[in-house]
PDB file of N, CA and C in Angstrom:
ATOM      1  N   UNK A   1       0.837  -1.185   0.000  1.00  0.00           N
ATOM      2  CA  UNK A   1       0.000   0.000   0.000  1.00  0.00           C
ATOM      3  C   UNK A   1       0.882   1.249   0.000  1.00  0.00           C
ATOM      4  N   UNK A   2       0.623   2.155  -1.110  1.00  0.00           N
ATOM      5  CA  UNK A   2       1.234   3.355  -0.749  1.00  0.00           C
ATOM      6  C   UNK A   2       0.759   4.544   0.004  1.00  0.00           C
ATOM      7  N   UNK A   3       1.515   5.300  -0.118  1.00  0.00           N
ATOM      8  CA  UNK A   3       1.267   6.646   1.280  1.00  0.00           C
ATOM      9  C   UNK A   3       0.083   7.378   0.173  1.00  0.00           C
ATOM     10  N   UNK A   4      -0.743   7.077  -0.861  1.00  0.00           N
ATOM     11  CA  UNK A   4      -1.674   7.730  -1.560  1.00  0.00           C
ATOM     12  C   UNK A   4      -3.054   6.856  -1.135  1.00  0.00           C
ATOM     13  N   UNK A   5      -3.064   6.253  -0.259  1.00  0.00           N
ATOM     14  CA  UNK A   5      -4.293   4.852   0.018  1.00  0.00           C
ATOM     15  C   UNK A   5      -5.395   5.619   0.428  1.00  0.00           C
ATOM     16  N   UNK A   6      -5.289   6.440   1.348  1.00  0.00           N
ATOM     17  CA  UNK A   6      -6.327   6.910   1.759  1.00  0.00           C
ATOM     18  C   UNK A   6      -6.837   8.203   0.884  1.00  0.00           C
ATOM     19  N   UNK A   7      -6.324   8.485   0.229  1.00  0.00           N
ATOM     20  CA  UNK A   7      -6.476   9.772  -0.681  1.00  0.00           C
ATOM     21  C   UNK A   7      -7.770   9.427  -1.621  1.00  0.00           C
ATOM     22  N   UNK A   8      -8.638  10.419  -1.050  1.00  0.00           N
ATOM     23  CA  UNK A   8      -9.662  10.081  -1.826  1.00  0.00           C
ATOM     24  C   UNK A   8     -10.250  11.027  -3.124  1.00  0.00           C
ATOM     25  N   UNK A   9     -10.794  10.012  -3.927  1.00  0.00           N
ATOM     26  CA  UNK A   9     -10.748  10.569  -5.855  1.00  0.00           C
ATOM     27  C   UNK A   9     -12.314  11.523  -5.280  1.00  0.00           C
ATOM     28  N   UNK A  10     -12.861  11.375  -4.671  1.00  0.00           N
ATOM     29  CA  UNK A  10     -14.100  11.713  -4.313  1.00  0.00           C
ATOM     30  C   UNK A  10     -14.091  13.700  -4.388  1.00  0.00           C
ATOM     31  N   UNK A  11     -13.111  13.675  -3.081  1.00  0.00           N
ATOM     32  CA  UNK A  11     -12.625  15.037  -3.270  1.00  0.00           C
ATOM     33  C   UNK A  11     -11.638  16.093  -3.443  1.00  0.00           C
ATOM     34  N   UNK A  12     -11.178  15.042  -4.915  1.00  0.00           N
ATOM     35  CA  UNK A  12     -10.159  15.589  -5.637  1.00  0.00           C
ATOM     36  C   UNK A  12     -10.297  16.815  -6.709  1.00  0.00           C
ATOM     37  N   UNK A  13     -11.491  17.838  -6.351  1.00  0.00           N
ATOM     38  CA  UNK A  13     -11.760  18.848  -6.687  1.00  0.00           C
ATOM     39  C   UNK A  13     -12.133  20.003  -5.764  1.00  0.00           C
ATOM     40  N   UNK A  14     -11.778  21.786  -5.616  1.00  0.00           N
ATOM     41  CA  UNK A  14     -11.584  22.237  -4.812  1.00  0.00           C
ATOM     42  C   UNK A  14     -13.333  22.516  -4.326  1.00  0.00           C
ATOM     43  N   UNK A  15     -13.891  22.178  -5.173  1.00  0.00           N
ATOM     44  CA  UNK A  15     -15.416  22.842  -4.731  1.00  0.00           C
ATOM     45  C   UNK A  15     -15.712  21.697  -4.250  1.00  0.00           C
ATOM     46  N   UNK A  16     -15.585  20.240  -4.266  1.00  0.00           N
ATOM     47  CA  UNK A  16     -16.099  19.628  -3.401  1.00  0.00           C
ATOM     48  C   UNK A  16     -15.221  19.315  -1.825  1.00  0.00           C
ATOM     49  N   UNK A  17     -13.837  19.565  -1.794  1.00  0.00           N
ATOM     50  CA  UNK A  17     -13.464  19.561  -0.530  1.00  0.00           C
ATOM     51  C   UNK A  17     -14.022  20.984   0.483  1.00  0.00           C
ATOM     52  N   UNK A  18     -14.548  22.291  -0.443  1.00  0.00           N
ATOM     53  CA  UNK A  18     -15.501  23.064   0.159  1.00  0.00           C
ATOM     54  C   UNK A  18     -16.237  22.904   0.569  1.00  0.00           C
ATOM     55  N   UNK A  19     -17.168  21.541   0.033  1.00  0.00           N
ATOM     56  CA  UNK A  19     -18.755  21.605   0.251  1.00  0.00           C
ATOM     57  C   UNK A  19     -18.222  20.252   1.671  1.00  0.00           C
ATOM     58  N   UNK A  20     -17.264  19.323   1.740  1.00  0.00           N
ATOM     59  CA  UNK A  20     -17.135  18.601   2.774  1.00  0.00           C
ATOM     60  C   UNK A  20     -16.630  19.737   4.008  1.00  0.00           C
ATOM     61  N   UNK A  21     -15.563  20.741   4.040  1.00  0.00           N
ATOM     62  CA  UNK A  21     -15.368  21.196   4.942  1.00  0.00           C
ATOM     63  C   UNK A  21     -16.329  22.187   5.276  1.00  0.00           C
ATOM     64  N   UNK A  22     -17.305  22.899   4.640  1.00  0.00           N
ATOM     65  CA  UNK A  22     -18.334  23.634   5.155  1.00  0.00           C
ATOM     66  C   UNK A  22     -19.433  22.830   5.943  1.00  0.00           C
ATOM     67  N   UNK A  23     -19.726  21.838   5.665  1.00  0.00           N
ATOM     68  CA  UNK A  23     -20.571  20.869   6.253  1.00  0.00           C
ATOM     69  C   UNK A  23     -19.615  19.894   7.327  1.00  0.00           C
ATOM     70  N   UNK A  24     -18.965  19.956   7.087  1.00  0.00           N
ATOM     71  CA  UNK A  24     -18.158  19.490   8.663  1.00  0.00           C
ATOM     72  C   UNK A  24     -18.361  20.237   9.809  1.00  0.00           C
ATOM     73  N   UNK A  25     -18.451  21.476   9.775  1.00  0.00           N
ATOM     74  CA  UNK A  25     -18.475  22.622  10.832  1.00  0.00           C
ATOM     75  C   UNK A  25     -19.887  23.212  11.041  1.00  0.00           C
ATOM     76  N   UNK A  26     -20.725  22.872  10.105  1.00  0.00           N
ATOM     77  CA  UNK A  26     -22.030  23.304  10.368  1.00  0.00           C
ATOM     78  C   UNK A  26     -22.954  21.969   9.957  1.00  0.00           C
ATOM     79  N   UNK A  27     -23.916  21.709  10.571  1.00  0.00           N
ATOM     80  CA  UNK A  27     -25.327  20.999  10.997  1.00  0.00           C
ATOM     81  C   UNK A  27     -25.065  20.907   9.369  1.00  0.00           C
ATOM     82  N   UNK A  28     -25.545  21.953   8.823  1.00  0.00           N
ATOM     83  CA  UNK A  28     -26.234  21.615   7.338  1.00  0.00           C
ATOM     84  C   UNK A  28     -25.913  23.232   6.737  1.00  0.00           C
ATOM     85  N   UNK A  29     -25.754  23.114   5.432  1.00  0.00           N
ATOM     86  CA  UNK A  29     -25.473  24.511   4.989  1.00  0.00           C
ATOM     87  C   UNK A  29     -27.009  24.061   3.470  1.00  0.00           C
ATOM     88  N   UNK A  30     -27.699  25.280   3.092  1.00  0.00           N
ATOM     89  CA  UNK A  30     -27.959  25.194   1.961  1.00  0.00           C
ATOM     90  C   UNK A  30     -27.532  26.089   0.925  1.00  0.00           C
ATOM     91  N   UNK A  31     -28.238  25.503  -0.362  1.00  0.00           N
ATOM     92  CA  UNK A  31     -27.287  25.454  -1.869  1.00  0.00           C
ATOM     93  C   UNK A  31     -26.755  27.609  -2.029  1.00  0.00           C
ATOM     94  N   UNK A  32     -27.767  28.135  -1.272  1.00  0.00           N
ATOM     95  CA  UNK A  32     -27.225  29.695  -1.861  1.00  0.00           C
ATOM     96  C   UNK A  32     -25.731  29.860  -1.272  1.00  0.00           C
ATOM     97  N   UNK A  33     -25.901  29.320   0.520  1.00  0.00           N
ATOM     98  CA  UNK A  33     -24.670  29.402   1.530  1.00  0.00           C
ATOM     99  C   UNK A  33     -23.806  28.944   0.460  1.00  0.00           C
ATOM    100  N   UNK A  34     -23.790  27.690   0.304  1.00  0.00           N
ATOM    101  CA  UNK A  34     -22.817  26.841  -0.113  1.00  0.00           C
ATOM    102  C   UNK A  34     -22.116  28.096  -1.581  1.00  0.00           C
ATOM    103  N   UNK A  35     -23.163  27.990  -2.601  1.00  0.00           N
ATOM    104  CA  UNK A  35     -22.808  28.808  -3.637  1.00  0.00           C
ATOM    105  C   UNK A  35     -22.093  30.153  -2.921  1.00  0.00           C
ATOM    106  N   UNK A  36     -22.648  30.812  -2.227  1.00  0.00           N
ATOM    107  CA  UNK A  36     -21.682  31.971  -1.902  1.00  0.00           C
ATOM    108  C   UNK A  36     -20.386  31.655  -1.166  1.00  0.00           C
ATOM    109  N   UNK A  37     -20.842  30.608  -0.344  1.00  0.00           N
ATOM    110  CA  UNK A  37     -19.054  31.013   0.425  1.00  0.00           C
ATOM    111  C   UNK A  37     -17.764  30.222  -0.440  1.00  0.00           C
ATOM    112  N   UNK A  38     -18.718  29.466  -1.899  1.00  0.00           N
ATOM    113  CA  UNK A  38     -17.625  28.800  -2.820  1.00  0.00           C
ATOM    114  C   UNK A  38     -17.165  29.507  -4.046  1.00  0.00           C
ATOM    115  N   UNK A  39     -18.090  30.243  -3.675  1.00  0.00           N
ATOM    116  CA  UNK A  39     -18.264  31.189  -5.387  1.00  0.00           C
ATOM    117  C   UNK A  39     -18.102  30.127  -6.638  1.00  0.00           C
ATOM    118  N   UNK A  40     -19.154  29.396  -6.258  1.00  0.00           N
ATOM    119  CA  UNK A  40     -19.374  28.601  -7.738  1.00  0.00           C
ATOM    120  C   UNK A  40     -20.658  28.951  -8.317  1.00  0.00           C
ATOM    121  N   UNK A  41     -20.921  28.872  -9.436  1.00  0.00           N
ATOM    122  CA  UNK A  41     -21.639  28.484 -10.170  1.00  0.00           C
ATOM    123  C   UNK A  41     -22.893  27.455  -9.874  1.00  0.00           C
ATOM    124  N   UNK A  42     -24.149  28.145 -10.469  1.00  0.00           N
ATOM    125  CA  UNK A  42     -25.749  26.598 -10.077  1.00  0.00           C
ATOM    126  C   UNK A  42     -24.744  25.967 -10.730  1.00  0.00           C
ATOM    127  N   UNK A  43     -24.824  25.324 -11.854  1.00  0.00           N
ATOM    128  CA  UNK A  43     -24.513  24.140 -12.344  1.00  0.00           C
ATOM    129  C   UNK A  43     -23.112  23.640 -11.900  1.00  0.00           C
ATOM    130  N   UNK A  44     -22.263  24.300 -11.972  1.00  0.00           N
ATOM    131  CA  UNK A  44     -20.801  23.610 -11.034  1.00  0.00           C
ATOM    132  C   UNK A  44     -21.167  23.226  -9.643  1.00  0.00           C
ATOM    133  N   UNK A  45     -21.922  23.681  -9.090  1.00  0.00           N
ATOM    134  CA  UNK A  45     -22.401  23.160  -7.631  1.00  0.00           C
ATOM    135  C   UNK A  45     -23.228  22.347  -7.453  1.00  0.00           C
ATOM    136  N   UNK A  46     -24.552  22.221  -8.550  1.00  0.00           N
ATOM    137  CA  UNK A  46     -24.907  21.546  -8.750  1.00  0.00           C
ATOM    138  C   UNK A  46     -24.463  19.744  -9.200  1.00  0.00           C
ATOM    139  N   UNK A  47     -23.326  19.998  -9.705  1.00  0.00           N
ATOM    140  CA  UNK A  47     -22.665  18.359 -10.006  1.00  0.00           C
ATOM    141  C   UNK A  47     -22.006  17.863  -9.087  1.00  0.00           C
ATOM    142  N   UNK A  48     -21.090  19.238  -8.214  1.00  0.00           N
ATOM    143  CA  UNK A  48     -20.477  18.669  -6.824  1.00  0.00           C
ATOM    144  C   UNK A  48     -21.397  17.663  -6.245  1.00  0.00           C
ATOM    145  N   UNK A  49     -22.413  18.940  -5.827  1.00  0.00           N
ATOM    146  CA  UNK A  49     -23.206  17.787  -4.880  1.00  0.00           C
ATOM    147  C   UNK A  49     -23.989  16.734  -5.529  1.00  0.00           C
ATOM    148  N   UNK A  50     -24.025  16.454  -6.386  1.00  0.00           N
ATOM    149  CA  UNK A  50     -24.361  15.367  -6.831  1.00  0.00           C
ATOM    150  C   UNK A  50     -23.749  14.295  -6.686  1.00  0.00           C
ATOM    151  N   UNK A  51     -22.281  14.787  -7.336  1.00  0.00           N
ATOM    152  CA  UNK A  51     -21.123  13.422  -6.743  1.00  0.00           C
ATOM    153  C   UNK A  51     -21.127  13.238  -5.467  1.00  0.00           C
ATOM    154  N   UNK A  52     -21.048  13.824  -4.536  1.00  0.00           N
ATOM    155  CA  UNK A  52     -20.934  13.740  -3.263  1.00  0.00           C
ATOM    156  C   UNK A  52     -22.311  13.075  -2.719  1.00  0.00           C
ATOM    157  N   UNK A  53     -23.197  13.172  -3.273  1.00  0.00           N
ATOM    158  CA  UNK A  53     -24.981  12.593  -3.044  1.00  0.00           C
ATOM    159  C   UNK A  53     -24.523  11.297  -3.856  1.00  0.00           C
ATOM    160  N   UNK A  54     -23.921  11.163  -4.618  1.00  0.00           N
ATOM    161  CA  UNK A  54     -23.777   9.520  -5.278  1.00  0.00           C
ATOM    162  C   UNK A  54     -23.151   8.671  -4.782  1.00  0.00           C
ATOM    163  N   UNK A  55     -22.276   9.194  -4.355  1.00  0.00           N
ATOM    164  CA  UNK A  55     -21.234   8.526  -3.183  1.00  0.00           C
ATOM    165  C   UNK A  55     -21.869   8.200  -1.753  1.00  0.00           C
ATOM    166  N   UNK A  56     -22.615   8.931  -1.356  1.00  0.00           N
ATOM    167  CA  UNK A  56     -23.357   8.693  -0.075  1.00  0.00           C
ATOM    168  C   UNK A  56     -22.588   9.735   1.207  1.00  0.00           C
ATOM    169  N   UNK A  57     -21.687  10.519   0.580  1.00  0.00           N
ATOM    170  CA  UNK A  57     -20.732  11.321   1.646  1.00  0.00           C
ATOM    171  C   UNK A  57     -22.106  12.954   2.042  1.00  0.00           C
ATOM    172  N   UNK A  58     -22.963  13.107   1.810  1.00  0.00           N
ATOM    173  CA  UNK A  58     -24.006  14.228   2.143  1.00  0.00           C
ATOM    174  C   UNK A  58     -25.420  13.335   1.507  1.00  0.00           C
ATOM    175  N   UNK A  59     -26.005  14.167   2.415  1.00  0.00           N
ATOM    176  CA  UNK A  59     -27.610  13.904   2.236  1.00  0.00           C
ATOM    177  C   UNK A  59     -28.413  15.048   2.034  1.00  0.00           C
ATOM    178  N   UNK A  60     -29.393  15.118   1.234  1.00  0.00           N
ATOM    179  CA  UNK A  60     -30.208  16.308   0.540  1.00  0.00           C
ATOM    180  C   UNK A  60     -31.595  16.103   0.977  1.00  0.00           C
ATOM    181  N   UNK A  61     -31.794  17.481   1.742  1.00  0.00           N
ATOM    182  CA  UNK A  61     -33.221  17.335   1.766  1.00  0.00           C
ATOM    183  C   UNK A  61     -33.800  18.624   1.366  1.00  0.00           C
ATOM    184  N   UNK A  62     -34.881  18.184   0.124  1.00  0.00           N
ATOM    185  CA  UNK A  62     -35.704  19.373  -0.421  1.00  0.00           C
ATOM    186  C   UNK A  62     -36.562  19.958   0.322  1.00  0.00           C
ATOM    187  N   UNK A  63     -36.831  21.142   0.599  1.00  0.00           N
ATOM    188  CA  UNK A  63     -37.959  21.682   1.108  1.00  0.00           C
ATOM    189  C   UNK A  63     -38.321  23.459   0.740  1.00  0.00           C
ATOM    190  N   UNK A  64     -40.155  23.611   1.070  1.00  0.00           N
ATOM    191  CA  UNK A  64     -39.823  24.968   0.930  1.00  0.00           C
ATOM    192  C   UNK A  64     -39.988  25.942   1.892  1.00  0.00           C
ATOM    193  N   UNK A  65     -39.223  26.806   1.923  1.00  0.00           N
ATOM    194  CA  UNK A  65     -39.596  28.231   2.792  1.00  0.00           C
ATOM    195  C   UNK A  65     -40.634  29.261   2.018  1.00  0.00           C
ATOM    196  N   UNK A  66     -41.618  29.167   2.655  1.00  0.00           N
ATOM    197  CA  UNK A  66     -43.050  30.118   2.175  1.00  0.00           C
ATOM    198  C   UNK A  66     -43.114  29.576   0.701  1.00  0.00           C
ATOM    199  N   UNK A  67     -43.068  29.977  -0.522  1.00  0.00           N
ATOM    200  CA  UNK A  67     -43.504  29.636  -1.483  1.00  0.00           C
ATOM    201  C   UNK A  67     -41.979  29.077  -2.338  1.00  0.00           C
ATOM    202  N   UNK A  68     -41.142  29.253  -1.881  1.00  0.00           N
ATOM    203  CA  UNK A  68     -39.410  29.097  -2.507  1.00  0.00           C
ATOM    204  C   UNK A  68     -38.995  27.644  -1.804  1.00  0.00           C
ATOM    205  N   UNK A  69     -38.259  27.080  -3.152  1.00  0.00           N
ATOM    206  CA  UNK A  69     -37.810  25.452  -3.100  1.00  0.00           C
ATOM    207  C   UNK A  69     -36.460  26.181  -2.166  1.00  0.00           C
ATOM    208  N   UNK A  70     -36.447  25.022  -1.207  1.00  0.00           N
ATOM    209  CA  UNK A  70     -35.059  25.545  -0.418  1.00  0.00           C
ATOM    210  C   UNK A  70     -34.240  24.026  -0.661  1.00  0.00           C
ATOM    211  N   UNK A  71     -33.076  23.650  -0.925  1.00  0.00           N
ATOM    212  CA  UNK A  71     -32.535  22.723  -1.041  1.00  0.00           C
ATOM    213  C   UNK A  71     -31.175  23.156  -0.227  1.00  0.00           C
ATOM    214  N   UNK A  72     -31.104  21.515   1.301  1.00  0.00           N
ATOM    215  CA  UNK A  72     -30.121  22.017   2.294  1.00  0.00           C
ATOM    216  C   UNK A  72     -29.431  20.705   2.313  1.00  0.00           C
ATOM    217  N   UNK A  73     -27.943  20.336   2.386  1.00  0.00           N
ATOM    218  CA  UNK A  73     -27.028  19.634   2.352  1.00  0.00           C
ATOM    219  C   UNK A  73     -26.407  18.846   3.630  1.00  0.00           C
ATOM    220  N   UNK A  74     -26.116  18.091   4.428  1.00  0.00           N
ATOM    221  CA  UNK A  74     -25.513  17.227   5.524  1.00  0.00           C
ATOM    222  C   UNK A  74     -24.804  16.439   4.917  1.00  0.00           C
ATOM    223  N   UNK A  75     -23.575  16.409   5.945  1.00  0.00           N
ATOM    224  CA  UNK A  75     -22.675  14.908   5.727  1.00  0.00           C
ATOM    225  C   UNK A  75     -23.393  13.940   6.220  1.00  0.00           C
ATOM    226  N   UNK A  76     -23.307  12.874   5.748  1.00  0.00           N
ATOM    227  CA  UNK A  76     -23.574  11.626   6.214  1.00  0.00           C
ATOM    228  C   UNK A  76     -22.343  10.775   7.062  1.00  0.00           C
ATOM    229  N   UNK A  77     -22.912   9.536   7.963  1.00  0.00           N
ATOM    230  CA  UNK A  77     -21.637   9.315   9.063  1.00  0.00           C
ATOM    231  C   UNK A  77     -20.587   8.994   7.869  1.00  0.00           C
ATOM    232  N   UNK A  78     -21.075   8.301   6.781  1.00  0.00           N
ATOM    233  CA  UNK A  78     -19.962   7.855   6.112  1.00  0.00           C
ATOM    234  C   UNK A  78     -19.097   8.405   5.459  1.00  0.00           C
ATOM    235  N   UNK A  79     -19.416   9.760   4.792  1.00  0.00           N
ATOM    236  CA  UNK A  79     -19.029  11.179   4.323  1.00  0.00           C
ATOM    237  C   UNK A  79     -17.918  11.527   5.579  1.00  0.00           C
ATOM    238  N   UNK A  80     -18.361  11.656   7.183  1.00  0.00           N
ATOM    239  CA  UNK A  80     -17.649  12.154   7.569  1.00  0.00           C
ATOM    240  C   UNK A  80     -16.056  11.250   7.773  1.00  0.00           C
ATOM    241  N   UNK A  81     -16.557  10.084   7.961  1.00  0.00           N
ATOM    242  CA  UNK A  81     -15.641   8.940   8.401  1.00  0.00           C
ATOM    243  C   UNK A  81     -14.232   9.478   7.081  1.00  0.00           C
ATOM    244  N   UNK A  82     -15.097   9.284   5.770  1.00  0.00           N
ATOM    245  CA  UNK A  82     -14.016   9.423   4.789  1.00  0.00           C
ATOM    246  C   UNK A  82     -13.043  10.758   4.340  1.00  0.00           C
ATOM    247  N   UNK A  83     -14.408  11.741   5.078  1.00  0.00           N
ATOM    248  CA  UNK A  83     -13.271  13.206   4.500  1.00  0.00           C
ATOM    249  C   UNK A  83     -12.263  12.582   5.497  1.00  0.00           C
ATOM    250  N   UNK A  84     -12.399  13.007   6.952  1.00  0.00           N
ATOM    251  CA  UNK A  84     -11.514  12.597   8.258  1.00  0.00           C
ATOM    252  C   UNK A  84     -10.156  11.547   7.962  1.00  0.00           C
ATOM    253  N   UNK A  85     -10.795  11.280   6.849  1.00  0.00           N
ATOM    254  CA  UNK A  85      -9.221   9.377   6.280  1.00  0.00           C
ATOM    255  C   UNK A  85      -8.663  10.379   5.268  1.00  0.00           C
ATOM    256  N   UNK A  86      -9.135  11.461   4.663  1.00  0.00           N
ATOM    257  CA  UNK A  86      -8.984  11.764   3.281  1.00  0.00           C
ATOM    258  C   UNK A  86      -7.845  12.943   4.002  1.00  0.00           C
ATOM    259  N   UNK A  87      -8.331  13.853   4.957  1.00  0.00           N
ATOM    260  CA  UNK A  87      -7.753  14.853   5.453  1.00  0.00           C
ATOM    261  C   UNK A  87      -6.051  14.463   6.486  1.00  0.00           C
ATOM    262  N   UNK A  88      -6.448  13.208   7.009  1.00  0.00           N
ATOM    263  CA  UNK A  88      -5.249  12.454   7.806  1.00  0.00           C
ATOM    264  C   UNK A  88      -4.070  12.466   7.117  1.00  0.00           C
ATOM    265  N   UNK A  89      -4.964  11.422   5.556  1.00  0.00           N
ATOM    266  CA  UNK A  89      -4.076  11.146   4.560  1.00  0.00           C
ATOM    267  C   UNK A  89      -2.729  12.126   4.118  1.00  0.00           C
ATOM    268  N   UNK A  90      -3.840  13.266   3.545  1.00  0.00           N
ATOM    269  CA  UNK A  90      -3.103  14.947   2.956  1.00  0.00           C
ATOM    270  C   UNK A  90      -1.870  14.972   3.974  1.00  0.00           C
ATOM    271  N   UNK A  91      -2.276  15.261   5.515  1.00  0.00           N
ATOM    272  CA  UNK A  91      -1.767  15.452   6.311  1.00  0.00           C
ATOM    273  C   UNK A  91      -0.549  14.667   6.498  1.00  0.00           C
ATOM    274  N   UNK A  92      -0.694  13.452   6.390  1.00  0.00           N
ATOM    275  CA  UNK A  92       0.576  12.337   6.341  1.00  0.00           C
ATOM    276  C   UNK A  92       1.734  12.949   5.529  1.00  0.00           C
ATOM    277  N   UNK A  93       0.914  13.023   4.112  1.00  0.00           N
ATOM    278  CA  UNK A  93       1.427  13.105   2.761  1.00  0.00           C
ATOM    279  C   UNK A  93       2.423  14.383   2.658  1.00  0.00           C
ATOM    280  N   UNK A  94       1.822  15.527   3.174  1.00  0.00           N
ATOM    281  CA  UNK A  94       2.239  16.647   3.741  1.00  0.00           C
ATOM    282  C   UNK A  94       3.711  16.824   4.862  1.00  0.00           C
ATOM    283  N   UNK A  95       3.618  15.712   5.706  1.00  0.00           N
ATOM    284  CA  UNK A  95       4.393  15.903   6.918  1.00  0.00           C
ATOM    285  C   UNK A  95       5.894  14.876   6.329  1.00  0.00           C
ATOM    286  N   UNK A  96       5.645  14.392   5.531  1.00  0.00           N
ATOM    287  CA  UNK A  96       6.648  13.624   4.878  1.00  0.00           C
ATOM    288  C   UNK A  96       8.070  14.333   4.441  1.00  0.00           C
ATOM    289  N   UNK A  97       7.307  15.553   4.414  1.00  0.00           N
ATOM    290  CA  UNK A  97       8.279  16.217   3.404  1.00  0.00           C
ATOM    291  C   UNK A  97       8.868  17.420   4.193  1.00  0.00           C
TER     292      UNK A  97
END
């Protein structure tokens, strides 16, 4: 096994290690939060969390506020288990050097 094992392909893009570390620190963020504090794009944010919803690392729940679709984001335990292996990893990978 090499020192890349735990490195995960999941969030090997910067908008989705955003959307894991914003939701690490908060309950649940939804899609405007998320879009503003990433400055992405609907549709670039839109596919993040999708991958991250395909994987099973966040959970989506639709709902609305007064007449407006609100769509809000959570890690899931397994999401967290893996950023936490993914972040160790970096960290290993990092201290090596």
């Amino acid at each position: 096994m090499g020192i890349l094992t735990n490195i995960n392909k999941a969030f090997d893009h910067r908008i989705r290690l955003g959307i894991m570390s914003i939701l690490m620190v908060n309950e649940y963020a939804d899609f405007n939060m998320l879009k503003d504090l990433l400055g992405a794009t609907d549709g670039n944010l839109a596919s993040h969390t999708k991958a991250l919803e395909n994987v099973a690392y966040i959970k989506v729940e639709k709902q609305f506020i007064g007449r407006k679709p609100n769509t809000r984001y959570s890690t899931t335990t397994l999401g967290e288990l893996e950023f936490k292996k993914h972040i160790e990893a970096l960290e290993k990978l990092i201290n090596k050097h």
